[in-house]
N, C-alpha and C. Protein backbone atom coordinates (compact mmCIF):
# COMPACT_ATOMS: atom_id res chain seq x y z
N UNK A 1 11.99 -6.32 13.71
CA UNK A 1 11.04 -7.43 13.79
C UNK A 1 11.14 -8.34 12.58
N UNK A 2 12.44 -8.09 11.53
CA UNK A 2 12.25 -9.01 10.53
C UNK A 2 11.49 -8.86 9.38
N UNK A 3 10.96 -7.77 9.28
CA UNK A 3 10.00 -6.86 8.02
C UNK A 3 10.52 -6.09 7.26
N UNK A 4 10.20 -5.83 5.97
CA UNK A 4 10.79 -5.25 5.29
C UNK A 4 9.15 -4.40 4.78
N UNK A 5 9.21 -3.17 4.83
CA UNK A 5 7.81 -1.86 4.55
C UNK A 5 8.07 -1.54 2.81
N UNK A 6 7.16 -1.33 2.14
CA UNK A 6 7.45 -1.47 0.84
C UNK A 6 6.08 -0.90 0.42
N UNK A 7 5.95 0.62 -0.21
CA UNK A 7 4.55 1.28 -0.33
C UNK A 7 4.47 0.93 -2.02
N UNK A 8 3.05 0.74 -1.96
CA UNK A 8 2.59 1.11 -4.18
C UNK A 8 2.19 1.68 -4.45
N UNK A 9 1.98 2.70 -5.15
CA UNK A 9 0.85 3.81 -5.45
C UNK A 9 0.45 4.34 -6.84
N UNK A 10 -0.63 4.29 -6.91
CA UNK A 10 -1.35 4.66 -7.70
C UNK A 10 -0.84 5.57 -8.41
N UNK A 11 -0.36 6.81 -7.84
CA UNK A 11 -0.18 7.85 -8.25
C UNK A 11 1.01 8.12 -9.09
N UNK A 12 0.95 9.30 -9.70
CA UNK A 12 1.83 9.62 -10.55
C UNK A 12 3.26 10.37 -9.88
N UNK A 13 4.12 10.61 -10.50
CA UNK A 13 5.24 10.63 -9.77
C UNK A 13 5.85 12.77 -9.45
N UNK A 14 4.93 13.19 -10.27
CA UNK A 14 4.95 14.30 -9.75
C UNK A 14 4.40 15.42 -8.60
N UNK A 15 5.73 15.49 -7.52
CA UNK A 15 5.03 15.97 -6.64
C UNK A 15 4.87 15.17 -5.20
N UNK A 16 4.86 13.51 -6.15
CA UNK A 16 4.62 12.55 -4.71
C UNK A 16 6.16 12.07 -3.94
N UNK A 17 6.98 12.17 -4.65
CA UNK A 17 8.40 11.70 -3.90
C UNK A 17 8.62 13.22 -2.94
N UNK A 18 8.19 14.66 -3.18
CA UNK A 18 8.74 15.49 -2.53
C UNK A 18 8.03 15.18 -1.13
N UNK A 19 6.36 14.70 -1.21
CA UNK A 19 5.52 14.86 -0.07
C UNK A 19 6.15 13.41 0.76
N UNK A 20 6.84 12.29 -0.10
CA UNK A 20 7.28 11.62 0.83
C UNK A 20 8.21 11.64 1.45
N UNK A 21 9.46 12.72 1.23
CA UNK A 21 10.15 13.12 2.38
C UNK A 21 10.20 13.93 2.95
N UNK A 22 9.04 15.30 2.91
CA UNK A 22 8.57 15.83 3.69
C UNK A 22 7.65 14.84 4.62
N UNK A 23 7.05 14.25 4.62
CA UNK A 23 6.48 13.51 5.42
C UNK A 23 7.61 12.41 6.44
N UNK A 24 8.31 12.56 5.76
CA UNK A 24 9.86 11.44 6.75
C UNK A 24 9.33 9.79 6.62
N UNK A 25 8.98 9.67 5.19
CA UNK A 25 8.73 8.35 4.80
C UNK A 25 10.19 7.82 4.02
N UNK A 26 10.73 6.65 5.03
CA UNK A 26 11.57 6.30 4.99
C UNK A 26 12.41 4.62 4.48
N UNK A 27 11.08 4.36 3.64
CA UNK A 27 11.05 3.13 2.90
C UNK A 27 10.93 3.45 1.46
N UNK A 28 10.85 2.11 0.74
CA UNK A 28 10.69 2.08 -0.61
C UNK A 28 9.52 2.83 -1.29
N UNK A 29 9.24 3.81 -2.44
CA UNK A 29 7.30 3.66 -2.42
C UNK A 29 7.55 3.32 -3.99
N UNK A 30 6.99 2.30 -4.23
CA UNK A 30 6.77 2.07 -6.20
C UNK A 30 5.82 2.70 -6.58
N UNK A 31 6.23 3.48 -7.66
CA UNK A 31 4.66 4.11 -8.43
C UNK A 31 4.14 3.64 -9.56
N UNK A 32 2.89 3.17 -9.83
CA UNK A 32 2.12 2.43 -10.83
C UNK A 32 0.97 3.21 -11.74
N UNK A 33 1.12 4.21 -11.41
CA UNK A 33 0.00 4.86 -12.13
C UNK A 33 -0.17 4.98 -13.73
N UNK A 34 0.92 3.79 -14.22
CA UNK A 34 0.85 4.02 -15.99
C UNK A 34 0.17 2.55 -16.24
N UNK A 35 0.33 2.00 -14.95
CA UNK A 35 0.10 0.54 -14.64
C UNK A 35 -0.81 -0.22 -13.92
N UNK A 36 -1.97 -0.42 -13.94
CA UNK A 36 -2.97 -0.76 -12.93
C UNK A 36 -3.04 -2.36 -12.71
N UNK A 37 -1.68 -3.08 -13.18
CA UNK A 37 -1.96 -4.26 -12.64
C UNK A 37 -1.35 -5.21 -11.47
N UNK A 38 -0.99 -4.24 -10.62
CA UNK A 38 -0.81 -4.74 -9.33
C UNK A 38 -1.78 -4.74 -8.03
N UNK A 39 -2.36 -3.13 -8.66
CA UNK A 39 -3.69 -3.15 -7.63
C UNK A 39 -5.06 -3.98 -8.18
N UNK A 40 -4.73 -4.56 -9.03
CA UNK A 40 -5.65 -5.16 -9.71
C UNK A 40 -5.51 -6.82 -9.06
N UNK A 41 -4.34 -7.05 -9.50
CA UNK A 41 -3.81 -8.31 -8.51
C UNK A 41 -4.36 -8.74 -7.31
N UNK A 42 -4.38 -7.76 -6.36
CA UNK A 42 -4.19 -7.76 -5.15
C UNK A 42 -5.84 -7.45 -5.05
N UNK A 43 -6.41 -7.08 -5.84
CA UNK A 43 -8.23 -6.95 -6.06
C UNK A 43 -8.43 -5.72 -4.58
N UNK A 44 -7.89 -4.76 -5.34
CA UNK A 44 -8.07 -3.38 -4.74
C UNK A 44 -8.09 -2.21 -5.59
N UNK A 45 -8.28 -2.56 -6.19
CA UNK A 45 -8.58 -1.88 -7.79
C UNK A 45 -9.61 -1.47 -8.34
N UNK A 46 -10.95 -0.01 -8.33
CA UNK A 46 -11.50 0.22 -8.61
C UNK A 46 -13.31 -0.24 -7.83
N UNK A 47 -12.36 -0.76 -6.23
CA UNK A 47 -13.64 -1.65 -5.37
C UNK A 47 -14.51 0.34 -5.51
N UNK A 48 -14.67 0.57 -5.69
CA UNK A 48 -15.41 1.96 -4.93
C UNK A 48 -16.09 2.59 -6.54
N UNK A 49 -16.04 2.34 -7.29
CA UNK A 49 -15.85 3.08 -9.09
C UNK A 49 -15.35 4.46 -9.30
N UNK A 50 -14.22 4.45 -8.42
CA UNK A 50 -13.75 5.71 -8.81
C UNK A 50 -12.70 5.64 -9.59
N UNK A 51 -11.72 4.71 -9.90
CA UNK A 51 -10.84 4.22 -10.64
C UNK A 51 -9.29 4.54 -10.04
N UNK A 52 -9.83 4.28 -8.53
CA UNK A 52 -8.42 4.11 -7.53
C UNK A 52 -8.20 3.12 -6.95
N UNK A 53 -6.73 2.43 -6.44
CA UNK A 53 -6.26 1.75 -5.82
C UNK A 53 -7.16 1.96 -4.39
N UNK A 54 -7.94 1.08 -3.41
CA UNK A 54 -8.09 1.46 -2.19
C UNK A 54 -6.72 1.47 -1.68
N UNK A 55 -6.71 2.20 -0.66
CA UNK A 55 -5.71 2.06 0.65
C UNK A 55 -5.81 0.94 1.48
N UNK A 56 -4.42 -0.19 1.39
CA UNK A 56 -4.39 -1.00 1.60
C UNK A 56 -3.31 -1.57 2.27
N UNK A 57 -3.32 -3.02 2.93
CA UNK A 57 -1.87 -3.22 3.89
C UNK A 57 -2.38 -4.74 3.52
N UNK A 58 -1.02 -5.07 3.28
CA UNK A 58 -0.77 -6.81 3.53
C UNK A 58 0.32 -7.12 4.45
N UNK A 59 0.47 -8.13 4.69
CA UNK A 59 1.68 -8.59 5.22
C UNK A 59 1.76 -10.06 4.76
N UNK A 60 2.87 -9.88 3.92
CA UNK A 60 3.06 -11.21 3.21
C UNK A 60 4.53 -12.04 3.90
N UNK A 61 4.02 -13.42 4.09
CA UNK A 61 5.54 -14.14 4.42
C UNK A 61 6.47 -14.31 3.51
N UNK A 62 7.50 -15.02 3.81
CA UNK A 62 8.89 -14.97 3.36
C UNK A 62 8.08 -16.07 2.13
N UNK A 63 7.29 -16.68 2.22
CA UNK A 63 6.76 -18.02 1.24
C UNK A 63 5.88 -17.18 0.41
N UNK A 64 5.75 -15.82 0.27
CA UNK A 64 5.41 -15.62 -0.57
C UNK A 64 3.09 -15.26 -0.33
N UNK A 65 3.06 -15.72 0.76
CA UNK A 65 1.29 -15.83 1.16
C UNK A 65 1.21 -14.71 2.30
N UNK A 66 -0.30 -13.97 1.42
CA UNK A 66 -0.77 -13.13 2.33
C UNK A 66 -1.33 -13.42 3.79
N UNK A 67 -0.88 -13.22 4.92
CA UNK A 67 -1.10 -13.85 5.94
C UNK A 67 -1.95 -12.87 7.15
N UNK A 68 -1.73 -11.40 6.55
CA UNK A 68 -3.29 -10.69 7.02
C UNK A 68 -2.75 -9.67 5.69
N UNK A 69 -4.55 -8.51 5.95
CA UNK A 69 -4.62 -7.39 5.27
C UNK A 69 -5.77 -7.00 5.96
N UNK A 70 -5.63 -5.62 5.46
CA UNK A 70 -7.01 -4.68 5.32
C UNK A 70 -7.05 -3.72 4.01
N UNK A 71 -8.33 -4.02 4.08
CA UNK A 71 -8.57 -3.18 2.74
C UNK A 71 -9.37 -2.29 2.55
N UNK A 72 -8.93 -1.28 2.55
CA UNK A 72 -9.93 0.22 3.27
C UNK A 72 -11.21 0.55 2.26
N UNK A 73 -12.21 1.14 3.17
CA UNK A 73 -13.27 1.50 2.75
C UNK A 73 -13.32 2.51 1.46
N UNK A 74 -11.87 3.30 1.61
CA UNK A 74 -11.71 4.60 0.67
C UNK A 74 -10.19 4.79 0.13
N UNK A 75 -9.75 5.25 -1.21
CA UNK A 75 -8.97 5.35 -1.30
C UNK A 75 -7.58 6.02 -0.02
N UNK A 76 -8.42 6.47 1.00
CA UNK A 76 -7.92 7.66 1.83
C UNK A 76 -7.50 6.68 3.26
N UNK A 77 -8.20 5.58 3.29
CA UNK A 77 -7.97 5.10 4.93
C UNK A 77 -6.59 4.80 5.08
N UNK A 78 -6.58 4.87 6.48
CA UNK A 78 -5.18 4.75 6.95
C UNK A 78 -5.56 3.61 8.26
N UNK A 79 -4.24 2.69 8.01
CA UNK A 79 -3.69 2.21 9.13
C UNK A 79 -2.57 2.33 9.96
N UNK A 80 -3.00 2.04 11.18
CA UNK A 80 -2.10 2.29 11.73
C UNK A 80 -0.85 1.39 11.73
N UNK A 81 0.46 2.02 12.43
CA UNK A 81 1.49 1.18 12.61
C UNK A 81 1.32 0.31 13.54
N UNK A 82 0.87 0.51 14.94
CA UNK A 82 0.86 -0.40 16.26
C UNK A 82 -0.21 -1.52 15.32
N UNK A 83 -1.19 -1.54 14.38
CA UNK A 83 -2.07 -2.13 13.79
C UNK A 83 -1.32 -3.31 12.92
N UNK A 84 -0.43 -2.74 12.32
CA UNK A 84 0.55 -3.27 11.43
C UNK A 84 1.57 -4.23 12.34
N UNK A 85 1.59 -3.33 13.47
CA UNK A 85 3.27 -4.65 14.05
C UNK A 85 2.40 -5.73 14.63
N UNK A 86 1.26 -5.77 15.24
CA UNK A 86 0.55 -6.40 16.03
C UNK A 86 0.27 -8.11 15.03
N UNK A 87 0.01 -7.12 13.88
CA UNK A 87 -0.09 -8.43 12.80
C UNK A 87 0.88 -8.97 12.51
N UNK A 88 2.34 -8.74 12.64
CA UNK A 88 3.28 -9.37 12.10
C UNK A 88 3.51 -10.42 12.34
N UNK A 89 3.66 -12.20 11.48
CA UNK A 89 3.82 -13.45 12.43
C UNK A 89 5.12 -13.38 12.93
């Protein structure tokens, strides 16, 4: 469909690359956890005061603009994929 999937995470790097290919996650995932200013950017950063990234989805165009998102209630929410392609322009 012309997308490129690209995860960020909060988290630290031990432990989380094994669960992502046990899980058969098969894209990029960047880890930021020395770094809080991307989820900060993106103003998903500490919405809850627990001092986590929420769980979050954009879909940004080739120009660079967010053209949808969701931005979960909890560090923990999940979206779906059919959720994700549906949005794609």
């Amino acid at each position: 469909m012309g997308a490129e999937v690209l995860a960020i995470s909060t988290d630290d790097l031990s432990g989380a690359e094994t669960i992502a290919r046990q899980v058969g996650i098969d894209f990029p995932v960047l880890y930021t956890s020395k770094n809080d200013d991307i989820p900060k950017a993106y103003n998903v950063f500490n919405l809850h005061g627990d001092g986590l990234a929420s769980a979050s989805v954009f879909i940004i165009n080739t120009d660079g603009q967010i053209v949808w998102e969701e931005i979960g209630p909890t560090y923990a929410h999940q979206v779906s994929g059919n959720t994700i392609i549906a949005n794609l322009p």
